[in-house]
N, C-alpha and C. Protein backbone atom coordinates (compact mmCIF):
# COMPACT_ATOMS: atom_id res chain seq x y z
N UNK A 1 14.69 -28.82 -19.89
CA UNK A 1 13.83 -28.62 -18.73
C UNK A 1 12.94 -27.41 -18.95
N UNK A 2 11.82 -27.71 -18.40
CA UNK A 2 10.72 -26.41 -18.60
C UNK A 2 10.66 -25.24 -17.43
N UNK A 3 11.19 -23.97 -18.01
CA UNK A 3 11.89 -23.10 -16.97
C UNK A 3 10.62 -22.61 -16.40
N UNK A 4 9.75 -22.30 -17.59
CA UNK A 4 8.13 -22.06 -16.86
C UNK A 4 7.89 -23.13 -15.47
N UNK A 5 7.74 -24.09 -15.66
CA UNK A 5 7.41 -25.12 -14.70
C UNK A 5 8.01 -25.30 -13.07
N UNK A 6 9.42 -24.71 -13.52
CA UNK A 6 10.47 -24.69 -12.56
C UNK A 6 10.35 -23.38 -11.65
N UNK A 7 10.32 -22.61 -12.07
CA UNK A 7 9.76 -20.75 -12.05
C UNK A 7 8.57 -21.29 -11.01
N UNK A 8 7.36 -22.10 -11.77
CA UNK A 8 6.27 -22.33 -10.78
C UNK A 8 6.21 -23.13 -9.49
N UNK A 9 7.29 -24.06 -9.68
CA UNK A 9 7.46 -24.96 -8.46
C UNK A 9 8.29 -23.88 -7.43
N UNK A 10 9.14 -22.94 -8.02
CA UNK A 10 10.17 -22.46 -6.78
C UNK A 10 9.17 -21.45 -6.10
N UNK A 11 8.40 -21.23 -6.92
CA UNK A 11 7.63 -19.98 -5.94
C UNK A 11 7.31 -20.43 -4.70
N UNK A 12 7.54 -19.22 -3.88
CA UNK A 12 7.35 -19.50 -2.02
C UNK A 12 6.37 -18.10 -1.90
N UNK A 13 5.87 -18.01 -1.11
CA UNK A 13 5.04 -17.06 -0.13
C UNK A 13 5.18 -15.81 -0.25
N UNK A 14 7.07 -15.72 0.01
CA UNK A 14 7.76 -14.45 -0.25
C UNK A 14 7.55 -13.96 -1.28
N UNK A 15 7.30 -14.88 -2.97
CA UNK A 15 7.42 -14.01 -3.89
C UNK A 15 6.14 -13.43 -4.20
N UNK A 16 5.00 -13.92 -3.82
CA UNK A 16 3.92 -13.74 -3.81
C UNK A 16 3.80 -12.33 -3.14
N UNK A 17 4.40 -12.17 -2.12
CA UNK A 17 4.18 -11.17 -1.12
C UNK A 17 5.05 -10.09 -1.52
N UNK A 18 5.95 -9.80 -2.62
CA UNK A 18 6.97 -9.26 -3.04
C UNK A 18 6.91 -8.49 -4.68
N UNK A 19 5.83 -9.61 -5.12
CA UNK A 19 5.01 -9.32 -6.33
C UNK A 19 3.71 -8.20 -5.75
N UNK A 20 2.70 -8.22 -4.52
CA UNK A 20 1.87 -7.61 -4.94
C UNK A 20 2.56 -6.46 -3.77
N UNK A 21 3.61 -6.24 -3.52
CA UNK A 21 4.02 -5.17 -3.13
C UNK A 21 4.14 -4.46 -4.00
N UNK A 22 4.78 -4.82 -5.14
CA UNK A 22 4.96 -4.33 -5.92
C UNK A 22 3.51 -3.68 -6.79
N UNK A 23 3.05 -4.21 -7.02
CA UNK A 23 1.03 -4.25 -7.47
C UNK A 23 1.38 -2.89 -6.86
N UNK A 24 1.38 -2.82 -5.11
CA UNK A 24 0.39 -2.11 -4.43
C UNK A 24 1.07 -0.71 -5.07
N UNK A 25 2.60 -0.90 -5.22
CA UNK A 25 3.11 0.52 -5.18
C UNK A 25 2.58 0.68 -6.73
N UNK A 26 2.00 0.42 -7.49
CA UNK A 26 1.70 0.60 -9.06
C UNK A 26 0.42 0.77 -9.35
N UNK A 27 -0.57 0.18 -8.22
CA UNK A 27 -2.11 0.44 -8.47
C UNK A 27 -3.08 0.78 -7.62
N UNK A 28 -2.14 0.57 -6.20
CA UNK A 28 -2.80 1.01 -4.97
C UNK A 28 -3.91 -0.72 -4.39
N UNK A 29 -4.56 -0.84 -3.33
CA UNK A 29 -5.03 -1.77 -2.73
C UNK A 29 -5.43 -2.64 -3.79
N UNK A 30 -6.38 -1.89 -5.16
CA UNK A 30 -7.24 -2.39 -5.93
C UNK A 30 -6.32 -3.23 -6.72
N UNK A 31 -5.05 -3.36 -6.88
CA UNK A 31 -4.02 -4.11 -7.91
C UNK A 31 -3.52 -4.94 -7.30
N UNK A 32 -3.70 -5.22 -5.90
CA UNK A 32 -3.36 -6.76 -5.42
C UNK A 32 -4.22 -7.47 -5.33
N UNK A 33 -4.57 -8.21 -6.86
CA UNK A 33 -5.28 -8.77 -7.02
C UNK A 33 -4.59 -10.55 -7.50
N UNK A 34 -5.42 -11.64 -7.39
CA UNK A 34 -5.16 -12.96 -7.61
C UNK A 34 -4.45 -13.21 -9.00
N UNK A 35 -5.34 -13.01 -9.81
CA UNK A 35 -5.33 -13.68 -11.35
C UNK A 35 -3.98 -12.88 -12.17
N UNK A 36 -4.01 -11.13 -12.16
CA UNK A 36 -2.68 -10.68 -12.23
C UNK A 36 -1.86 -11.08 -11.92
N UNK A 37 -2.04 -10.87 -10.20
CA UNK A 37 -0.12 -11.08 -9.57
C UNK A 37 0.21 -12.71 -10.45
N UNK A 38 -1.19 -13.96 -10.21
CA UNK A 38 -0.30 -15.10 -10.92
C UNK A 38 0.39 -14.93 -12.53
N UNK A 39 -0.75 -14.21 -13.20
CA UNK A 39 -0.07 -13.83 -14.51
C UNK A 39 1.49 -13.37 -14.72
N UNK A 40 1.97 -12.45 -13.85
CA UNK A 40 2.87 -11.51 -13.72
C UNK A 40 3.94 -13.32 -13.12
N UNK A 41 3.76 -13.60 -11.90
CA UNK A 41 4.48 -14.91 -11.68
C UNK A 41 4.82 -15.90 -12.44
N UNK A 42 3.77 -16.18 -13.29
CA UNK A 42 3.84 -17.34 -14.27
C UNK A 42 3.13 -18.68 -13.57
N UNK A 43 2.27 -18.47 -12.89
CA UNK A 43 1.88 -18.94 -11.68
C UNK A 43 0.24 -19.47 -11.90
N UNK A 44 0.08 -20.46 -11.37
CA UNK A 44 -1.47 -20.49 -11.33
C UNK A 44 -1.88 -19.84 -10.17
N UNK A 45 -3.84 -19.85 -10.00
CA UNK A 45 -4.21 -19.73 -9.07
C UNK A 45 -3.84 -20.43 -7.45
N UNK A 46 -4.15 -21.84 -7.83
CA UNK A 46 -3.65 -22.95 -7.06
C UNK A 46 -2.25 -22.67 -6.23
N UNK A 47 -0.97 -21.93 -6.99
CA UNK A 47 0.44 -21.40 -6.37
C UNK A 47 -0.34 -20.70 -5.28
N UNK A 48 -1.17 -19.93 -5.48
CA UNK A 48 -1.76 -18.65 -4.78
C UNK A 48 -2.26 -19.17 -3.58
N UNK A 49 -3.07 -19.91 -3.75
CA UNK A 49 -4.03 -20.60 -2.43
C UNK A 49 -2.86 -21.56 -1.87
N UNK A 50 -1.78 -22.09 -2.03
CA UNK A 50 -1.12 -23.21 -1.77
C UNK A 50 -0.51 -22.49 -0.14
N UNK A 51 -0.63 -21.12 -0.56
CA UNK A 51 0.25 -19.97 0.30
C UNK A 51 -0.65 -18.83 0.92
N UNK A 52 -1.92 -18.75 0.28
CA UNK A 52 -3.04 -18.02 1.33
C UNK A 52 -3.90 -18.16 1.35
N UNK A 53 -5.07 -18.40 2.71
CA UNK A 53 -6.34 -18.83 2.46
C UNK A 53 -7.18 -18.13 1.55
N UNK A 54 -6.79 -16.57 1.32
CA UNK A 54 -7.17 -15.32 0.22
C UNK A 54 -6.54 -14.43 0.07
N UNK A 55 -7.45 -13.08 -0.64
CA UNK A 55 -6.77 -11.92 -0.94
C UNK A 55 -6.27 -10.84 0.25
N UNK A 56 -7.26 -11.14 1.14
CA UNK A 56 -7.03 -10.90 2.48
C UNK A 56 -6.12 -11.21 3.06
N UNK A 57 -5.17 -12.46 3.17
CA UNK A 57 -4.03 -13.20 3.85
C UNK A 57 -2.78 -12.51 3.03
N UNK A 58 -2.72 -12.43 1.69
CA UNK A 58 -2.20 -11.94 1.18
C UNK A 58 -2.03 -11.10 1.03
N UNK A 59 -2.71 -9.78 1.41
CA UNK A 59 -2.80 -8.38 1.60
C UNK A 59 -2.07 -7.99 3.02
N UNK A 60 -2.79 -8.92 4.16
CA UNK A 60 -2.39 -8.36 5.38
C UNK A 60 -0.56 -9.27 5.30
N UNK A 61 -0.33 -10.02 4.33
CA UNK A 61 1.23 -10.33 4.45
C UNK A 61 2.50 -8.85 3.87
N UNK A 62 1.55 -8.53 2.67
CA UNK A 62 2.08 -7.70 2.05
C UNK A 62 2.23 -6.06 3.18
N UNK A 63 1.12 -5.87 3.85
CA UNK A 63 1.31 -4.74 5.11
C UNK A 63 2.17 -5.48 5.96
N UNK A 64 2.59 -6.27 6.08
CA UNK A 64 3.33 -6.60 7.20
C UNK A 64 4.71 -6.82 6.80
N UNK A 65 4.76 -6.99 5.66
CA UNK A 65 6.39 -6.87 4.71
C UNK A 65 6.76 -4.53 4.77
N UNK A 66 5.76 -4.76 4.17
CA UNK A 66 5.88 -3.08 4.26
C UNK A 66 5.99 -2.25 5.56
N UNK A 67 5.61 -2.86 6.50
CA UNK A 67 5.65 -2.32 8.13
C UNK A 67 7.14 -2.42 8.46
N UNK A 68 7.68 -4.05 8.60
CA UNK A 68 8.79 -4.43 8.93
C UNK A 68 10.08 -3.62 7.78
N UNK A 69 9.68 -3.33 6.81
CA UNK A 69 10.51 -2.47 5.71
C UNK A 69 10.80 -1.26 5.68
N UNK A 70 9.58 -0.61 6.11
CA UNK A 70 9.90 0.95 5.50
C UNK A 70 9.42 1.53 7.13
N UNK A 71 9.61 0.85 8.45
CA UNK A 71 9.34 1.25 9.40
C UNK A 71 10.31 0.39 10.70
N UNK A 72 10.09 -0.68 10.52
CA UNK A 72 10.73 -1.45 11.95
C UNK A 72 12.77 -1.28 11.62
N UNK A 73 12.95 -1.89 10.19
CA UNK A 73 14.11 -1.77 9.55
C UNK A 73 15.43 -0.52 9.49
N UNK A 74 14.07 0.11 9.63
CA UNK A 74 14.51 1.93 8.99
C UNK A 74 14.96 2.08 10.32
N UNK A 75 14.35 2.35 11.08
CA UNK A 75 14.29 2.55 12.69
C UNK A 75 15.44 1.89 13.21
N UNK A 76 15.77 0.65 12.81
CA UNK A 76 16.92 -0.30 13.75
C UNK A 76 18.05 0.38 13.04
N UNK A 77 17.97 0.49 11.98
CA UNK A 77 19.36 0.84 11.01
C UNK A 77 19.81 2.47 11.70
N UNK A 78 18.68 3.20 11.98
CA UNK A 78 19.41 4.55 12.10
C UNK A 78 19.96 4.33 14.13
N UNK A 79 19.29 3.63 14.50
CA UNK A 79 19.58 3.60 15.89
C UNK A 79 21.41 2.91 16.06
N UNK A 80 21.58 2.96 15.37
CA UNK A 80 23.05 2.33 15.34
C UNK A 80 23.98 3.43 14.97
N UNK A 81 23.36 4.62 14.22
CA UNK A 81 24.30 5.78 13.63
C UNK A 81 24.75 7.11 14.48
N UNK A 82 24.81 6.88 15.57
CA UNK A 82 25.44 7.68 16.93
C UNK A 82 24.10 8.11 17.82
N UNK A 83 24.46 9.69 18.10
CA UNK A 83 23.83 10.37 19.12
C UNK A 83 22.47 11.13 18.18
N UNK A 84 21.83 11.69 19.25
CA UNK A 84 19.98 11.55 18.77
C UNK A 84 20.35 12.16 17.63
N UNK A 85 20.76 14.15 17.45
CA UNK A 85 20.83 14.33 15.97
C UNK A 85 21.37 13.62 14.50
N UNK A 86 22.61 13.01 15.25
CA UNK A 86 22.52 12.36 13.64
C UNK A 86 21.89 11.09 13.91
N UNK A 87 21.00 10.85 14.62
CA UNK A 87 20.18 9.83 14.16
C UNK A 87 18.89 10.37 13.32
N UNK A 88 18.07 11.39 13.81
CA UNK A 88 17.19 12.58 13.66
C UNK A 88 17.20 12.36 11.97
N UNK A 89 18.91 13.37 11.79
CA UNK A 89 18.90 13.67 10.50
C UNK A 89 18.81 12.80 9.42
N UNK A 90 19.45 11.59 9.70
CA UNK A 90 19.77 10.40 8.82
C UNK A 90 18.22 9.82 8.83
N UNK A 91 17.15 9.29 9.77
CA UNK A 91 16.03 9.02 9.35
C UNK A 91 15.07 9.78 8.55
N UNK A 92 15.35 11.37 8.75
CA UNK A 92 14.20 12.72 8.42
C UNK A 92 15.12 12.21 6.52
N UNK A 93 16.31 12.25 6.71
CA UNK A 93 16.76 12.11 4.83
C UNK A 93 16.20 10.45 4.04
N UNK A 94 16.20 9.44 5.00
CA UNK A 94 15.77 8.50 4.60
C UNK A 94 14.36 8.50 4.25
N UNK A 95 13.42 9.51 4.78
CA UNK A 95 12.00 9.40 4.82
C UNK A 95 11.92 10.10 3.70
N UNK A 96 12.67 11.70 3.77
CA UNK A 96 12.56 12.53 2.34
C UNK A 96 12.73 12.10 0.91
N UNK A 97 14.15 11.24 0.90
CA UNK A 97 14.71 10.68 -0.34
C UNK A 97 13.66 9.79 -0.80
N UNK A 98 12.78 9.12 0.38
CA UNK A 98 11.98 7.96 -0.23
C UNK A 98 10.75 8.33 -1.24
N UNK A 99 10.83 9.27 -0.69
CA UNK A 99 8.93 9.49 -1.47
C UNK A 99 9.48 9.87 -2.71
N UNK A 100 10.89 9.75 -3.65
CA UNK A 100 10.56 10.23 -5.02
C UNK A 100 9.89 9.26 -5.97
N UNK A 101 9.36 9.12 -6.83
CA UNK A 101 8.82 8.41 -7.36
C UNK A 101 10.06 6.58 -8.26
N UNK A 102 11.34 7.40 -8.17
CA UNK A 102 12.27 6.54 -8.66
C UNK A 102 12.81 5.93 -7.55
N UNK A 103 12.68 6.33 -6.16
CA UNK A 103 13.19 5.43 -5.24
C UNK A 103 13.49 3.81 -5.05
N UNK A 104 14.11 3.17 -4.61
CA UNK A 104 14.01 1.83 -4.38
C UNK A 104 12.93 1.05 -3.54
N UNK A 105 12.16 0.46 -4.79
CA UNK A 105 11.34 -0.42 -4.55
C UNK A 105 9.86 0.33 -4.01
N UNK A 106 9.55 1.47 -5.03
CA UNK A 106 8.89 2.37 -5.50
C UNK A 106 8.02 2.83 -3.29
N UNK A 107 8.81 3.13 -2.60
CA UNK A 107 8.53 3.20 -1.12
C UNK A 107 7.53 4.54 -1.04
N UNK A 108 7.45 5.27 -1.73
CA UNK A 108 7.07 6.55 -1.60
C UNK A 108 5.29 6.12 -2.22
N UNK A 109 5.28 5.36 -3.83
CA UNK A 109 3.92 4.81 -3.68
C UNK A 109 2.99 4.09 -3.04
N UNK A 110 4.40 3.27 -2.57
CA UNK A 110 3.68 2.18 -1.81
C UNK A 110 2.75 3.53 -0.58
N UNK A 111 3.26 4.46 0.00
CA UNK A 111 2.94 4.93 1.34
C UNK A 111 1.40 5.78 0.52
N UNK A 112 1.73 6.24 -0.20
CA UNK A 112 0.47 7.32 -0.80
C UNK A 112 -0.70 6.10 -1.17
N UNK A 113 -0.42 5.05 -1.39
CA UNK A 113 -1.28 4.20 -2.12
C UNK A 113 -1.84 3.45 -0.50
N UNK A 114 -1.26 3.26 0.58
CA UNK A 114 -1.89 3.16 1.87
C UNK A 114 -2.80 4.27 2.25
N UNK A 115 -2.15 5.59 2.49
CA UNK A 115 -2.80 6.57 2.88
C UNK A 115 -4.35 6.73 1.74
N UNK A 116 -3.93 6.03 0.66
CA UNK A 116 -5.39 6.52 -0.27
C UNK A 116 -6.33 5.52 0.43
N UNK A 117 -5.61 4.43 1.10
CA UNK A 117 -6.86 3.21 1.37
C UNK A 117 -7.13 3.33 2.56
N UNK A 118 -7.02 4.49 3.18
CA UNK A 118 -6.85 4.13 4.43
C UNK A 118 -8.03 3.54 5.84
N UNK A 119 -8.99 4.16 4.46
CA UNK A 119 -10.57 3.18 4.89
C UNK A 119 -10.67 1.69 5.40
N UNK A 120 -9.92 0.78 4.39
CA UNK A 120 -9.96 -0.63 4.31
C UNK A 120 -9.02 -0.96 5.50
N UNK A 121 -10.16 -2.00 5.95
CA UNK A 121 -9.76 -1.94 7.71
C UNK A 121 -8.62 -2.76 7.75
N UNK A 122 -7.41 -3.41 7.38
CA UNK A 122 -6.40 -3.81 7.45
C UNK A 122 -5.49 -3.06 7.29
N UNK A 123 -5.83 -2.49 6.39
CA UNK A 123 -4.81 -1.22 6.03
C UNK A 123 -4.88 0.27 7.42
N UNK A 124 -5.86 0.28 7.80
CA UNK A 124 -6.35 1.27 8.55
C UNK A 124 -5.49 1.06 9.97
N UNK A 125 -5.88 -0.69 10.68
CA UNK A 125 -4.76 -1.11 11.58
C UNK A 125 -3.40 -0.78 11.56
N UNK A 126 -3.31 -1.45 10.26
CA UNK A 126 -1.44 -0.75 9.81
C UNK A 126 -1.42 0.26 10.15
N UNK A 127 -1.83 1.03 9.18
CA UNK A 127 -1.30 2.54 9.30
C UNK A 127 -1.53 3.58 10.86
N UNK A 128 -2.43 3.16 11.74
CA UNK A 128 -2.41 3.33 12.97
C UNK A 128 -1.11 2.54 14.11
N UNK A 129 -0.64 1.35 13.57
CA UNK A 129 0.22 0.92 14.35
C UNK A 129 1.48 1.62 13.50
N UNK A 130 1.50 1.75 12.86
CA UNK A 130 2.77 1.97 12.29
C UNK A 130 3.03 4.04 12.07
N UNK A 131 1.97 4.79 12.21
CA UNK A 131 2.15 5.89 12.31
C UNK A 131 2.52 6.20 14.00
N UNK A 132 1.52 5.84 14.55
CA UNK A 132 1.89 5.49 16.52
C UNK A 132 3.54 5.56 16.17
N UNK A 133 4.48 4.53 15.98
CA UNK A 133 5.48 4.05 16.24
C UNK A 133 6.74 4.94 15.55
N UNK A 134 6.31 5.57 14.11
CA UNK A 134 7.09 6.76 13.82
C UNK A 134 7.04 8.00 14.10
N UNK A 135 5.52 8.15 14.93
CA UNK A 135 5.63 8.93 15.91
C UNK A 135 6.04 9.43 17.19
N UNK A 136 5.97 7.84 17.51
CA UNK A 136 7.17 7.94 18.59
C UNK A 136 8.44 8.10 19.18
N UNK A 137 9.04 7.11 17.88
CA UNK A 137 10.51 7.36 17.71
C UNK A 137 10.87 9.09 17.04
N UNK A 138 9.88 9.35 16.52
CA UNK A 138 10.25 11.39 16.09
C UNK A 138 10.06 11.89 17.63
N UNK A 139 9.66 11.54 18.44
CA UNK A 139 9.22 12.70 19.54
C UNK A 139 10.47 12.01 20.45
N UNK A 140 10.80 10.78 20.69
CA UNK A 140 11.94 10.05 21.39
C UNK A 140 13.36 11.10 21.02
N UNK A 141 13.75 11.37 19.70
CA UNK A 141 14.37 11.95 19.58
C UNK A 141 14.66 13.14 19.57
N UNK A 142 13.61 13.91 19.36
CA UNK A 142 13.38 15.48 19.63
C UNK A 142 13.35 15.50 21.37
N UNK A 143 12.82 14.40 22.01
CA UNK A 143 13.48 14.75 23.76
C UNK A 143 14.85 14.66 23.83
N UNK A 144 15.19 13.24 23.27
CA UNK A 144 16.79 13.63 23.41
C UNK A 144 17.77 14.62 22.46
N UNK A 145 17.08 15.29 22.56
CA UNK A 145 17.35 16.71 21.72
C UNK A 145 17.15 18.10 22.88
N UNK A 146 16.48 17.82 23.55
CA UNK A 146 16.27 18.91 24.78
C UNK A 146 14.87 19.20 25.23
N UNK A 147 13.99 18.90 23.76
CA UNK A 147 12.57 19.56 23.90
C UNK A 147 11.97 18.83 24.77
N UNK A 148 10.75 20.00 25.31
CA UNK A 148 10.01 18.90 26.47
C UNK A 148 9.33 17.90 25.58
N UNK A 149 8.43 16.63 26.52
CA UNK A 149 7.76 15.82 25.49
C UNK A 149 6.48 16.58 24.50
N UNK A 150 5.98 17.48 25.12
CA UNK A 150 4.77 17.92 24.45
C UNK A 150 5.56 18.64 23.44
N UNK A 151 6.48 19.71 23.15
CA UNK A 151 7.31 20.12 22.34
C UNK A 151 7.61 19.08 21.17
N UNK A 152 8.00 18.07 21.99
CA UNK A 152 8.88 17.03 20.82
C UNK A 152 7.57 16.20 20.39
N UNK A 153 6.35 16.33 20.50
CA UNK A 153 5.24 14.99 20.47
C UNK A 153 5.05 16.58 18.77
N UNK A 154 5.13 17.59 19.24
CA UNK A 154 4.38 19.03 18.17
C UNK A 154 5.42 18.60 17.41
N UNK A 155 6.84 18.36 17.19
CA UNK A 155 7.87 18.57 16.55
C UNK A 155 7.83 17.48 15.38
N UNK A 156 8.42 16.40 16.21
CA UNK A 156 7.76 15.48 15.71
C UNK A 156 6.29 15.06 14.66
N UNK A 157 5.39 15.65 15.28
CA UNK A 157 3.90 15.79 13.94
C UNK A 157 4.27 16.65 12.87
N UNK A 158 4.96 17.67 13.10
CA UNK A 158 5.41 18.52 12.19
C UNK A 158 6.34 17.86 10.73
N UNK A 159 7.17 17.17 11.55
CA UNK A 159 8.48 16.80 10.83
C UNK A 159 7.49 15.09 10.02
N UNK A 160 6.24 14.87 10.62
CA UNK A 160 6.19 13.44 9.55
C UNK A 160 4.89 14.03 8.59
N UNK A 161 4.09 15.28 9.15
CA UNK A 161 3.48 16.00 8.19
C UNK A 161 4.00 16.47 6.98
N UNK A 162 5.08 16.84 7.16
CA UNK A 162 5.69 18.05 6.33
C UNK A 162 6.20 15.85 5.33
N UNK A 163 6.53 14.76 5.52
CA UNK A 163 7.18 13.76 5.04
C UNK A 163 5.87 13.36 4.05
N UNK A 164 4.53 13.53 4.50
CA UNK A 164 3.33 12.79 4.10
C UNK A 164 2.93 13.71 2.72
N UNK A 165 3.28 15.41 3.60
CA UNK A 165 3.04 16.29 2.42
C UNK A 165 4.23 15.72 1.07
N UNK A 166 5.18 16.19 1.49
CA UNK A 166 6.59 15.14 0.18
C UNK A 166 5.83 14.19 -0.49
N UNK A 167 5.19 13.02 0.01
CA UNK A 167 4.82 11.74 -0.50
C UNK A 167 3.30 12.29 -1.46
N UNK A 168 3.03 13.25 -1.03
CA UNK A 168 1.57 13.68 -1.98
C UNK A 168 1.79 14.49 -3.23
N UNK A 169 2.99 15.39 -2.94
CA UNK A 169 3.53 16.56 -4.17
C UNK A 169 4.51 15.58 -5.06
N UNK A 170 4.92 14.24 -4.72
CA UNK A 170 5.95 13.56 -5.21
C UNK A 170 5.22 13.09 -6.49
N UNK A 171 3.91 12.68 -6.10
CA UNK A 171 3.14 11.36 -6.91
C UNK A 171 2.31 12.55 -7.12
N UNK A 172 1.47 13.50 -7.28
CA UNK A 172 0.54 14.62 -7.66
C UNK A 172 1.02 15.55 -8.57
N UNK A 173 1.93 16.17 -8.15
CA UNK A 173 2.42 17.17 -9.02
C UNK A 173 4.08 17.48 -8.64
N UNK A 174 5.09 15.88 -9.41
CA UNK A 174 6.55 16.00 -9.18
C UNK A 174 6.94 17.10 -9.51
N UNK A 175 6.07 18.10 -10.62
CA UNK A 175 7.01 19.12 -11.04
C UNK A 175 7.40 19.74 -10.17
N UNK A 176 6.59 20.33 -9.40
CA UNK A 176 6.78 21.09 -7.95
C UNK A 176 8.19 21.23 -6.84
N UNK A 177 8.48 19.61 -7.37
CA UNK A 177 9.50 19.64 -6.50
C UNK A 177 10.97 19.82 -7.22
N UNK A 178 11.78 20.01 -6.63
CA UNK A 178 13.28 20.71 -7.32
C UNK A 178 13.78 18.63 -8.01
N UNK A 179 14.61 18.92 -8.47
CA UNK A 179 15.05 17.70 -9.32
C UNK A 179 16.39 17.50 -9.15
N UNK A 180 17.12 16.21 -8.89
CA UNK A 180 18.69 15.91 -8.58
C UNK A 180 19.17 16.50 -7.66
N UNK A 181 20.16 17.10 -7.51
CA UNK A 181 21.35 17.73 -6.60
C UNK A 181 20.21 19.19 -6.11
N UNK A 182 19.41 19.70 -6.43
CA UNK A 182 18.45 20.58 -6.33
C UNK A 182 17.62 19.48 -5.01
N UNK A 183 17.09 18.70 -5.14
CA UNK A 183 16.01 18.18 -4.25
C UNK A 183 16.83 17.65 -3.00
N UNK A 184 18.18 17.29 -3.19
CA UNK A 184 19.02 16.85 -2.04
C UNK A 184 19.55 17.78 -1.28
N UNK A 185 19.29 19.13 -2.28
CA UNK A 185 19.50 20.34 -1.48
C UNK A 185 18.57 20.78 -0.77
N UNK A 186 17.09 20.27 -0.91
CA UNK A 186 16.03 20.42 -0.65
C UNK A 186 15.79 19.98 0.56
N UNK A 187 16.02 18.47 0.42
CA UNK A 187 15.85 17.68 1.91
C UNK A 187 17.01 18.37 2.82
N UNK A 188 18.06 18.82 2.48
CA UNK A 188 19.14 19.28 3.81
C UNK A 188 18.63 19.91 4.33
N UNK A 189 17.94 21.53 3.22
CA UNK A 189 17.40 22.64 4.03
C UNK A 189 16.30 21.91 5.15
N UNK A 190 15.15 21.34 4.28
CA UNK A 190 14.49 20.82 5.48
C UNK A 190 14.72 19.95 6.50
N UNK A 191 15.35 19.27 6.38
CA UNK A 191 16.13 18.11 7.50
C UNK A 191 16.33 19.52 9.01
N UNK A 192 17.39 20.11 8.19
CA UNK A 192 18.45 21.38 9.39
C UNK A 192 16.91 21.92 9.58
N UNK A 193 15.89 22.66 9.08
CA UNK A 193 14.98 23.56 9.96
C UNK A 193 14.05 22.39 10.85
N UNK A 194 13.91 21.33 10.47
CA UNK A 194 12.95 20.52 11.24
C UNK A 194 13.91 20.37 12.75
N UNK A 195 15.24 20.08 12.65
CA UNK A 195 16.19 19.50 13.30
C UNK A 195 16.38 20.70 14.56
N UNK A 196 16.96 21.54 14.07
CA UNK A 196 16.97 22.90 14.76
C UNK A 196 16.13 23.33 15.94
N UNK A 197 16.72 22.97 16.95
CA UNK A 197 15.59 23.78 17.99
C UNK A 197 15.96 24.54 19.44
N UNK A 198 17.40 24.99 19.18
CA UNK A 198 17.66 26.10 19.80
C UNK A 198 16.74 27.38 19.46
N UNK A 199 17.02 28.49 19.81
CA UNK A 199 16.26 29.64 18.88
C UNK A 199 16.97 30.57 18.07
């Protein structure tokens, strides 16, 4: 049996959408492109169109895999891990750990490689619905933390600034940042001062 052939018939939507995630975290908007991702699949064009009217359908699938992933997911998972601080802490370490460049399922490029596009108006939607919403849930929790909302709305900007800065020194200049058991020492310190808001 021809495994090439078989490989091409099983492809679904998902892998399509899973492949140029992958693109995106490796080349940024400009690498989710048609003729690659099929190359990389083993795939014709035709697989491609069978599953999107274009590069466009396929782009705005791939933001919407990445929304529901590294935002809706993240969010449900920590809301299950007790009371607001250790929810706080456990998302602020999930956001830190992500941006290293070896992370799972390269999450930290994927975000720098949005923020570089952030012109291209699909991407621009995203990243407005999806910054809104981790902004919210940071300031949700800094109230149930004590702070007033305007406190926790400042706290909050602080704590996903200081995450965006991580995601720029990660992919710009890794040296910068401490390495292994050093960088996990890194995220604690910052986790506890972001977290902290007695005086």
């Amino acid at each position: 049996m021809d495994m090439a052939k078989v490989k091409r018939e099983s492809l679904g939507r998902s892998d399509w959408v899973e492949a140029g995630l992958k693109a995106l975290a490796r080349g940024g908007v400009p690498a989710v492109a048609v003729e690659p991702l099929a190359k990389e699949l083993g795939a014709t064009k035709g697989s491609f169109y069978w599953h999107f009217a274009d590069r466009n359908a396929l782009l705005e699938a791939i933001l919407e895999r990445w929304e529901q992933r590294d935002t809706e997911l993240v969010i449900a998972a920590i809301d299950e891990t007790g009371d607001a601080t250790t929810r706080l802490r456990a998302l602020l370490r999930v956001a830190f750990t992500s941006v290293l460049a070896n992370s799972a399922d390269g999450r930290g490029s994927v975000e720098l490689a949005l923020q570089a596009s952030a012109a291209h108006p699909l991407v621009a939607a995203t990243l407005d619905r999806v910054t809104a919403r981790r902004l919210g849930q940071l300031t949700a929790l800094f109230v149930a933390l004590g702070l007033s909302p305007s406190a926790a709305r400042d706290r909050g900007l602080l704590a996903y600034t200081a995450f965006l800065g991580h995601v720029q020194l990660a992919h710009a200049t890794p040296e910068l940042l401490p390495k292994g058991r050093a960088y996990s020492a890194h995220v604690n310190r910052t986790v506890e001062a972001l977290v902290r808001v007695g005086s």
